[in-house]
PDB file of N, CA and C in Angstrom:
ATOM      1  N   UNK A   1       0.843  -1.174   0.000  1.00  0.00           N
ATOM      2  CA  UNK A   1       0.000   0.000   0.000  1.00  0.00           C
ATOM      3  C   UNK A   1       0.892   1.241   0.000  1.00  0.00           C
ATOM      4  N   UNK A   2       0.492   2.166  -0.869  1.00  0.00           N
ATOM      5  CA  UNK A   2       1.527   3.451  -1.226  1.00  0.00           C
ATOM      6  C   UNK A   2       0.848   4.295  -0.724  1.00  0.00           C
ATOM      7  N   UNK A   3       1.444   4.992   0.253  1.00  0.00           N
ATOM      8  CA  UNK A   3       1.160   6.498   1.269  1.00  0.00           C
ATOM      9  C   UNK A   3       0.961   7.498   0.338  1.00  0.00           C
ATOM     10  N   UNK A   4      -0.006   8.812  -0.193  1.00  0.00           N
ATOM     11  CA  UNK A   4       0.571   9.560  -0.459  1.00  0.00           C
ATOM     12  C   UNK A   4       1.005  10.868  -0.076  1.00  0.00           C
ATOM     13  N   UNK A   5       1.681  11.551  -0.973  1.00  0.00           N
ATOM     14  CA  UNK A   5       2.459  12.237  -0.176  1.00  0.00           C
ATOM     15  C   UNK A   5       1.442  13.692   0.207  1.00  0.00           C
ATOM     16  N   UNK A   6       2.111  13.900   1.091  1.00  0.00           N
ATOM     17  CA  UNK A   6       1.308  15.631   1.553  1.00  0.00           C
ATOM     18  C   UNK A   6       2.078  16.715   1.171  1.00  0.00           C
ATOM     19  N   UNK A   7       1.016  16.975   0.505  1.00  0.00           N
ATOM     20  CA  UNK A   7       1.220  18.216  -0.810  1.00  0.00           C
ATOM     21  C   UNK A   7       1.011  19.973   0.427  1.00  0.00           C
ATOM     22  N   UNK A   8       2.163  20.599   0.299  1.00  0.00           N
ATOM     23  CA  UNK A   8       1.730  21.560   1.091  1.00  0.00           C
ATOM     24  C   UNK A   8       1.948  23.165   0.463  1.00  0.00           C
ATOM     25  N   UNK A   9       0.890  23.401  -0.032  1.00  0.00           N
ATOM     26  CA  UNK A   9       0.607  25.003  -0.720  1.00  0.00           C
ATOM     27  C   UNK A   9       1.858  25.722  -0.286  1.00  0.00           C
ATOM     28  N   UNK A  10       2.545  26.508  -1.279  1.00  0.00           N
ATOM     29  CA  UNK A  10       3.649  27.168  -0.763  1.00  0.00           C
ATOM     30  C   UNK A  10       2.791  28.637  -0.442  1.00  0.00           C
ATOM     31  N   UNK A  11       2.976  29.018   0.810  1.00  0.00           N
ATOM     32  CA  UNK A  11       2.938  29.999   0.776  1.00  0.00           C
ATOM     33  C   UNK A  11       3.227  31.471  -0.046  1.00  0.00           C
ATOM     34  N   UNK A  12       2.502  32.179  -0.226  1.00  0.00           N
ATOM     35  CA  UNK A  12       2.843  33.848  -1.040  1.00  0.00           C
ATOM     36  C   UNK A  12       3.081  34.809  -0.090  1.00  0.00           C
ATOM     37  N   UNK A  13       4.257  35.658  -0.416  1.00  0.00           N
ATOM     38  CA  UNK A  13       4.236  36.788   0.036  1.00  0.00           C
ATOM     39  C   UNK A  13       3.282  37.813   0.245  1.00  0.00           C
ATOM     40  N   UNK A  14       2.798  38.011   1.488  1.00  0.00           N
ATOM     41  CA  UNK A  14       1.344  39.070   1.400  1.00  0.00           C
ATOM     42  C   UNK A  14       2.427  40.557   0.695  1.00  0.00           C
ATOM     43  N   UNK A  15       3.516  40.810   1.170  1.00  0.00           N
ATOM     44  CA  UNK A  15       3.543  42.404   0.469  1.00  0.00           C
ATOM     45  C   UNK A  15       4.136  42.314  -0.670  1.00  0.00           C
ATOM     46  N   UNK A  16       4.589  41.061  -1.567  1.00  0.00           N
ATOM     47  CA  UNK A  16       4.773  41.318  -2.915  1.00  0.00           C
ATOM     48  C   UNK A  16       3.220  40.960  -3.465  1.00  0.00           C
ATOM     49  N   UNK A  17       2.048  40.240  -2.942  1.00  0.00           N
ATOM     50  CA  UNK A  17       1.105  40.192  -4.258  1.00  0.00           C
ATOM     51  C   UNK A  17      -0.106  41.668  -3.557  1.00  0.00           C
ATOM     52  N   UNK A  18       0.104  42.073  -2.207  1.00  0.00           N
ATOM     53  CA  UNK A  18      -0.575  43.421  -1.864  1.00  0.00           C
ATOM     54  C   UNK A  18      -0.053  44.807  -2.590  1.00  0.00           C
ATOM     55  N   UNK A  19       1.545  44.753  -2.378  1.00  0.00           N
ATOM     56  CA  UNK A  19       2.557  45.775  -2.777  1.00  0.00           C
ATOM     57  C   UNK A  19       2.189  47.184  -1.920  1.00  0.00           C
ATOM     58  N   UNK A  20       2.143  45.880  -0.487  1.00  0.00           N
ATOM     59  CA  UNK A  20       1.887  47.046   0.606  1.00  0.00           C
ATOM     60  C   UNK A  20       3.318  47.769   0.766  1.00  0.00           C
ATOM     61  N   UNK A  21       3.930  48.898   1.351  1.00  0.00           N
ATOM     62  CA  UNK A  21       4.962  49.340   2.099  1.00  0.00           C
ATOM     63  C   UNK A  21       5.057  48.721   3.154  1.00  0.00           C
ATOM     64  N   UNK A  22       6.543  48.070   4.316  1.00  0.00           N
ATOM     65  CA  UNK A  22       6.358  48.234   5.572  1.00  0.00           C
ATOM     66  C   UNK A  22       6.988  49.507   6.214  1.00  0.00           C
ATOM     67  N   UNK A  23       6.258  49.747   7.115  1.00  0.00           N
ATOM     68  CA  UNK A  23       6.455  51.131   7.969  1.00  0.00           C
ATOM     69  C   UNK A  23       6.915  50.751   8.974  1.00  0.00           C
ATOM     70  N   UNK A  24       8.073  51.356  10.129  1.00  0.00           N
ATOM     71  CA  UNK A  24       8.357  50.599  11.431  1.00  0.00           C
ATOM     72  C   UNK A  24       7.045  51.455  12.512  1.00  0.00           C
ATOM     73  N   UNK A  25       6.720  52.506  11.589  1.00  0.00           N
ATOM     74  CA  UNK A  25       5.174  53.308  12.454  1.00  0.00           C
ATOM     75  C   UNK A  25       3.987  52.332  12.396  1.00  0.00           C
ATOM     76  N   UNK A  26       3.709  51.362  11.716  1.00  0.00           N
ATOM     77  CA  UNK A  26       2.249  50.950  11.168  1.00  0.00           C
ATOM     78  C   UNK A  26       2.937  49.729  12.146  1.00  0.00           C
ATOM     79  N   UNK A  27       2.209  49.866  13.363  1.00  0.00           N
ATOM     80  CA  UNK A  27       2.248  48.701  15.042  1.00  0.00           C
ATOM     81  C   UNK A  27       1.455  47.828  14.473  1.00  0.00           C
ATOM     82  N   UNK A  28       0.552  47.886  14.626  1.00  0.00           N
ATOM     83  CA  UNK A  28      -0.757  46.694  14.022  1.00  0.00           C
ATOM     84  C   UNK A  28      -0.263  45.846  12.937  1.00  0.00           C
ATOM     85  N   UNK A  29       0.368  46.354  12.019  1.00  0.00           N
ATOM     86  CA  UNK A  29       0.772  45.160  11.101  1.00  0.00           C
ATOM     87  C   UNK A  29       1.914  44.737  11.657  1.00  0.00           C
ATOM     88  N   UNK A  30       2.655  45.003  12.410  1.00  0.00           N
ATOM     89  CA  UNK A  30       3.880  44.630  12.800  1.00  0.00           C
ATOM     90  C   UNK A  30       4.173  43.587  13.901  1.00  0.00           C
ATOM     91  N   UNK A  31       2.556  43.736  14.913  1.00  0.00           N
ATOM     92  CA  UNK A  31       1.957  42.866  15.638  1.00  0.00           C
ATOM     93  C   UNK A  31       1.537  41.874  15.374  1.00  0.00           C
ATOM     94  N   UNK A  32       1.233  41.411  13.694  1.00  0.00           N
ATOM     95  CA  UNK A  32       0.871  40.577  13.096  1.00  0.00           C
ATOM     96  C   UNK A  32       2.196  39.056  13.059  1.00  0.00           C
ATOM     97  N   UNK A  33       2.894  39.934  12.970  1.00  0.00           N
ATOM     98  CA  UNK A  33       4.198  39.283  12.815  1.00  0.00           C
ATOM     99  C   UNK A  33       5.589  38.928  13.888  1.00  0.00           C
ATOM    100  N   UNK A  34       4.880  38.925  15.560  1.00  0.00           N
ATOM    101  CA  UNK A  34       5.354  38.628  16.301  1.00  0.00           C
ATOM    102  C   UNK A  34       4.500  37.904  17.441  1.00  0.00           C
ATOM    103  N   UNK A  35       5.207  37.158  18.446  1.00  0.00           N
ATOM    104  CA  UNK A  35       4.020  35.851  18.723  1.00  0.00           C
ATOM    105  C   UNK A  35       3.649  36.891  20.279  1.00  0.00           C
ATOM    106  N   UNK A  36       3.338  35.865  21.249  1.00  0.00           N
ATOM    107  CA  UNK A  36       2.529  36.044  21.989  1.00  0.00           C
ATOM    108  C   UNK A  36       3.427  37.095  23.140  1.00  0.00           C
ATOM    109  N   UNK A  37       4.789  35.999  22.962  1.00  0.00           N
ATOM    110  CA  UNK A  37       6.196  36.372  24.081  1.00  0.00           C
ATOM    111  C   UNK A  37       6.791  37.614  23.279  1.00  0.00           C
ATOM    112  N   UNK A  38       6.406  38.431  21.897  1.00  0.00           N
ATOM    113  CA  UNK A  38       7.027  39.080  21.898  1.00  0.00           C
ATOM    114  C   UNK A  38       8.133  38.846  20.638  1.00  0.00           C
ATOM    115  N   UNK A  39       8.103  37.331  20.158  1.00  0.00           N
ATOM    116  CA  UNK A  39       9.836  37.451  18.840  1.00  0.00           C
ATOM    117  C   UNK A  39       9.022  37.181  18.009  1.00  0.00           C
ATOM    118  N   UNK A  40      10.102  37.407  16.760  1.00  0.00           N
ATOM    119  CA  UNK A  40       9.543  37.808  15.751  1.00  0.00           C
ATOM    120  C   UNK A  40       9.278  36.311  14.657  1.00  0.00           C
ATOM    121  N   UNK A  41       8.265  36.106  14.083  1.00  0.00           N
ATOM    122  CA  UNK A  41       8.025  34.917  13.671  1.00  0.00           C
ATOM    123  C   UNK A  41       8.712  34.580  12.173  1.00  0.00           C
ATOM    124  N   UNK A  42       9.102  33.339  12.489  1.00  0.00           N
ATOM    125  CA  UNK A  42      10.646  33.237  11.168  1.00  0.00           C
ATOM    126  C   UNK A  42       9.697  33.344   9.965  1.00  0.00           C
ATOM    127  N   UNK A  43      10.285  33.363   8.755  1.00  0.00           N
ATOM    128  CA  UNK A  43      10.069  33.294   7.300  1.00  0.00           C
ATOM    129  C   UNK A  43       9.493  31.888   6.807  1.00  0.00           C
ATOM    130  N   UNK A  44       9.544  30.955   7.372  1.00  0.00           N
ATOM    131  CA  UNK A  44       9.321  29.453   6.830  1.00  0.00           C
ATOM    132  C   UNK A  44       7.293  29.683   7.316  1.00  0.00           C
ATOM    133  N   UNK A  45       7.084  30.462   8.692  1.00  0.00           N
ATOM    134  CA  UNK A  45       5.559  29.715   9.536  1.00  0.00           C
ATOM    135  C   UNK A  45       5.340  31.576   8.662  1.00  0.00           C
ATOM    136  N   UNK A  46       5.533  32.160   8.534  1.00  0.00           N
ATOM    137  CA  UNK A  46       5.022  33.395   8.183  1.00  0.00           C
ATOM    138  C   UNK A  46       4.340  33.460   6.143  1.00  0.00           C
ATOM    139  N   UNK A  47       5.287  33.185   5.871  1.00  0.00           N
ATOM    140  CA  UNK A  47       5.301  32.850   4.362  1.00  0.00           C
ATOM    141  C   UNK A  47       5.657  33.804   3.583  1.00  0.00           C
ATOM    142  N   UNK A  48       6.573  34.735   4.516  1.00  0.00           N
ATOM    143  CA  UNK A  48       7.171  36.124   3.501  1.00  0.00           C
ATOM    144  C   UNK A  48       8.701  35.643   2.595  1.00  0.00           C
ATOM    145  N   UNK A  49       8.817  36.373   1.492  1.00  0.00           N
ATOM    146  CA  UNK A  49       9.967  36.166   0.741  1.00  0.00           C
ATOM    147  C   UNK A  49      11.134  36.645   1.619  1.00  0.00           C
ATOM    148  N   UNK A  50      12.229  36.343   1.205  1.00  0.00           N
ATOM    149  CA  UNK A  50      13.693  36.803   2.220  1.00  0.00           C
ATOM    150  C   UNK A  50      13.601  38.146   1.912  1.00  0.00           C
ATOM    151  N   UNK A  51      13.230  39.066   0.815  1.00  0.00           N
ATOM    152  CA  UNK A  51      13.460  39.955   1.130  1.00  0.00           C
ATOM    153  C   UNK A  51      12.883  40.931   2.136  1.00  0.00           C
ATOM    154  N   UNK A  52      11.156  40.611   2.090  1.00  0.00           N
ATOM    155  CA  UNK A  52      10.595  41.193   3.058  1.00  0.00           C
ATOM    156  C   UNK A  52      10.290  41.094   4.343  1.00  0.00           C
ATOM    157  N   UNK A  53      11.287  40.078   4.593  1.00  0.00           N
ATOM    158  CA  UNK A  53      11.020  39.360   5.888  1.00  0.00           C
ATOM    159  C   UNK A  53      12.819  40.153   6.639  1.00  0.00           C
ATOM    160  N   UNK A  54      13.340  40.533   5.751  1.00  0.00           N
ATOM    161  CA  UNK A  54      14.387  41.013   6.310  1.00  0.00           C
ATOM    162  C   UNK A  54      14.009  42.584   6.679  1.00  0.00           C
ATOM    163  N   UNK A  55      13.127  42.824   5.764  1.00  0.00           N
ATOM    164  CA  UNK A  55      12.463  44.656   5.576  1.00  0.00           C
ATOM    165  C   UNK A  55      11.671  44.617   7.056  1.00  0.00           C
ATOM    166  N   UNK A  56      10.988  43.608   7.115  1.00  0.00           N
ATOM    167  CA  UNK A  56      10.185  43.334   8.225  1.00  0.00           C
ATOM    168  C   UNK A  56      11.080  43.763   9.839  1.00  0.00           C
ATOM    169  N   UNK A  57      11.905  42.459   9.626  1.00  0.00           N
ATOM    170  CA  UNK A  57      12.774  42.616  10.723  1.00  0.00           C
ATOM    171  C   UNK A  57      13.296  43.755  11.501  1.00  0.00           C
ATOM    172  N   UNK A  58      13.955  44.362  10.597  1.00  0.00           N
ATOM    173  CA  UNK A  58      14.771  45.654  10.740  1.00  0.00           C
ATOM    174  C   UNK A  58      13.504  46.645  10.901  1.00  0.00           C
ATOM    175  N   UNK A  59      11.853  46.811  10.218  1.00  0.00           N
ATOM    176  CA  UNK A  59      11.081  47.509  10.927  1.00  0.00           C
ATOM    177  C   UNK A  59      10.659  47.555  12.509  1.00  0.00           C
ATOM    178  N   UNK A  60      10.751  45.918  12.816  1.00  0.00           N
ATOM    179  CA  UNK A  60      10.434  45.714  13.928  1.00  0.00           C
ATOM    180  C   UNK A  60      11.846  46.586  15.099  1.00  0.00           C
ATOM    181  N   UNK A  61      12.589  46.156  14.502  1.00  0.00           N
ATOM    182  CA  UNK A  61      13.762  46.626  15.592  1.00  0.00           C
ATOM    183  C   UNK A  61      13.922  47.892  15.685  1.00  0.00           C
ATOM    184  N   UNK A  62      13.389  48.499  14.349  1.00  0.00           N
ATOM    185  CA  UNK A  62      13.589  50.450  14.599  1.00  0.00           C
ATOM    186  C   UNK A  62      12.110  50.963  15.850  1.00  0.00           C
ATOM    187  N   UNK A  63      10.778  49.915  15.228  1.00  0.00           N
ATOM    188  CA  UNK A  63       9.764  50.090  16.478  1.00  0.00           C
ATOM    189  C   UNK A  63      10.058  50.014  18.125  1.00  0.00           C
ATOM    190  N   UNK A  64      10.836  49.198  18.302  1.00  0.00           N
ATOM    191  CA  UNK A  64      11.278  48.616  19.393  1.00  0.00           C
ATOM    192  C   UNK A  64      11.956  49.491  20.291  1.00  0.00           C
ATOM    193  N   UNK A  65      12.964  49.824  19.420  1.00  0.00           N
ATOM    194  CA  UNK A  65      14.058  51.061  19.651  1.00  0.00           C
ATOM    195  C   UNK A  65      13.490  52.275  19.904  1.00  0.00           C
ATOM    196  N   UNK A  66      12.515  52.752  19.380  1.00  0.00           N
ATOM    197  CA  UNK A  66      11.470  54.006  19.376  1.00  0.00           C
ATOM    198  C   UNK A  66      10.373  53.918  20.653  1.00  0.00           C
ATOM    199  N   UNK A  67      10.690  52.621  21.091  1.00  0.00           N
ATOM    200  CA  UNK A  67       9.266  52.363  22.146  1.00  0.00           C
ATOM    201  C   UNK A  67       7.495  52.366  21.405  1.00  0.00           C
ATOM    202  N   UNK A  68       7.431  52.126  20.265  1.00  0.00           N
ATOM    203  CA  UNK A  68       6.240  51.927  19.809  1.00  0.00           C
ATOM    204  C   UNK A  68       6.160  50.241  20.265  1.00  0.00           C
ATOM    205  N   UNK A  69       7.143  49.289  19.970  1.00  0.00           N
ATOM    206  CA  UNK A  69       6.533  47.745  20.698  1.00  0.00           C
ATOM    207  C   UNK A  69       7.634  47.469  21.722  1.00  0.00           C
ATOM    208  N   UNK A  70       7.022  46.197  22.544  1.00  0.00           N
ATOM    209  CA  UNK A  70       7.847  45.899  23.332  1.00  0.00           C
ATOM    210  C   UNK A  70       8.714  44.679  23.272  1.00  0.00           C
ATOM    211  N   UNK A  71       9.846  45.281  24.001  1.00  0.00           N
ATOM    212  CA  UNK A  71      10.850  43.755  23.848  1.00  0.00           C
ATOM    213  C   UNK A  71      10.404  42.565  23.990  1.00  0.00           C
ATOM    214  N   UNK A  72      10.364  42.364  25.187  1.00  0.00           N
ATOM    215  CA  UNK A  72       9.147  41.023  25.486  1.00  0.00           C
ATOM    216  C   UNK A  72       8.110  41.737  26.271  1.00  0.00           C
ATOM    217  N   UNK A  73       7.202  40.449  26.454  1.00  0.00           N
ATOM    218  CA  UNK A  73       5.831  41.016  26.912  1.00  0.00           C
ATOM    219  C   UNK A  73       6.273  40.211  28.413  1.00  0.00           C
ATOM    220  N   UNK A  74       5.602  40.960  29.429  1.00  0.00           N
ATOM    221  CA  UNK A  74       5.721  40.439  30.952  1.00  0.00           C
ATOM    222  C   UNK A  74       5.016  39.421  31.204  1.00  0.00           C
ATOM    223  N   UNK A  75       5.346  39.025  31.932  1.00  0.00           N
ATOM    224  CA  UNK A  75       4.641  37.579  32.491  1.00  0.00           C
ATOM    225  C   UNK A  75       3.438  37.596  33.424  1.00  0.00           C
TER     226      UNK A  75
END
C-alpha cells in the first residue's frame, strides 16, 4: 500500500502580491508578525519572501528602539 504524499501550498508573500509598504510606524501590522512572548516569527511559519522578511525585521527593531513595541511582553 503506497502512502501519499502531503502536498503543502507554498505559501505567497502578502507584500509582494498586496505591494503594501512596511512602515516601522504601522504597530498593528507589525503585531501581526510577532508571537505572543514578543519574537519575531521566522520566514518558513510566516510565508514572507527573504526579502521582506528582512524589511520586516529591521522595521520591527527600529519600532522597538522608538518604544512603539515591546521587547518582550511580561509575564
Amino acid at each position: 500500500m503506497e502512502r501519499g504524499r502531503l502536498f503543502q501550498r507554498r505559501r505567497i508573500c502578502r507584500f509582494c502580491y498586496d505591494k503594501t509598504p512596511i512602515d516601522f510606524k504601522d504597530v498593528a501590522l507589525l503585531k501581526n508578525f510577532l508571537t505572543e512572548r514578543g519574537r519575531i516569527i521566522p520566514r518558513r511559519t510566516s510565508g514572507n519572501c527573504m526579502r521582506h522578511q528582512r524589511q520586516l525585521t529591521i522595521a520591527i527593531k527600529r519600532a522597538r528602539n522608538i518604544a512603539l513595541l515591546a521587547f518582550a511582553e511580561e509575564q
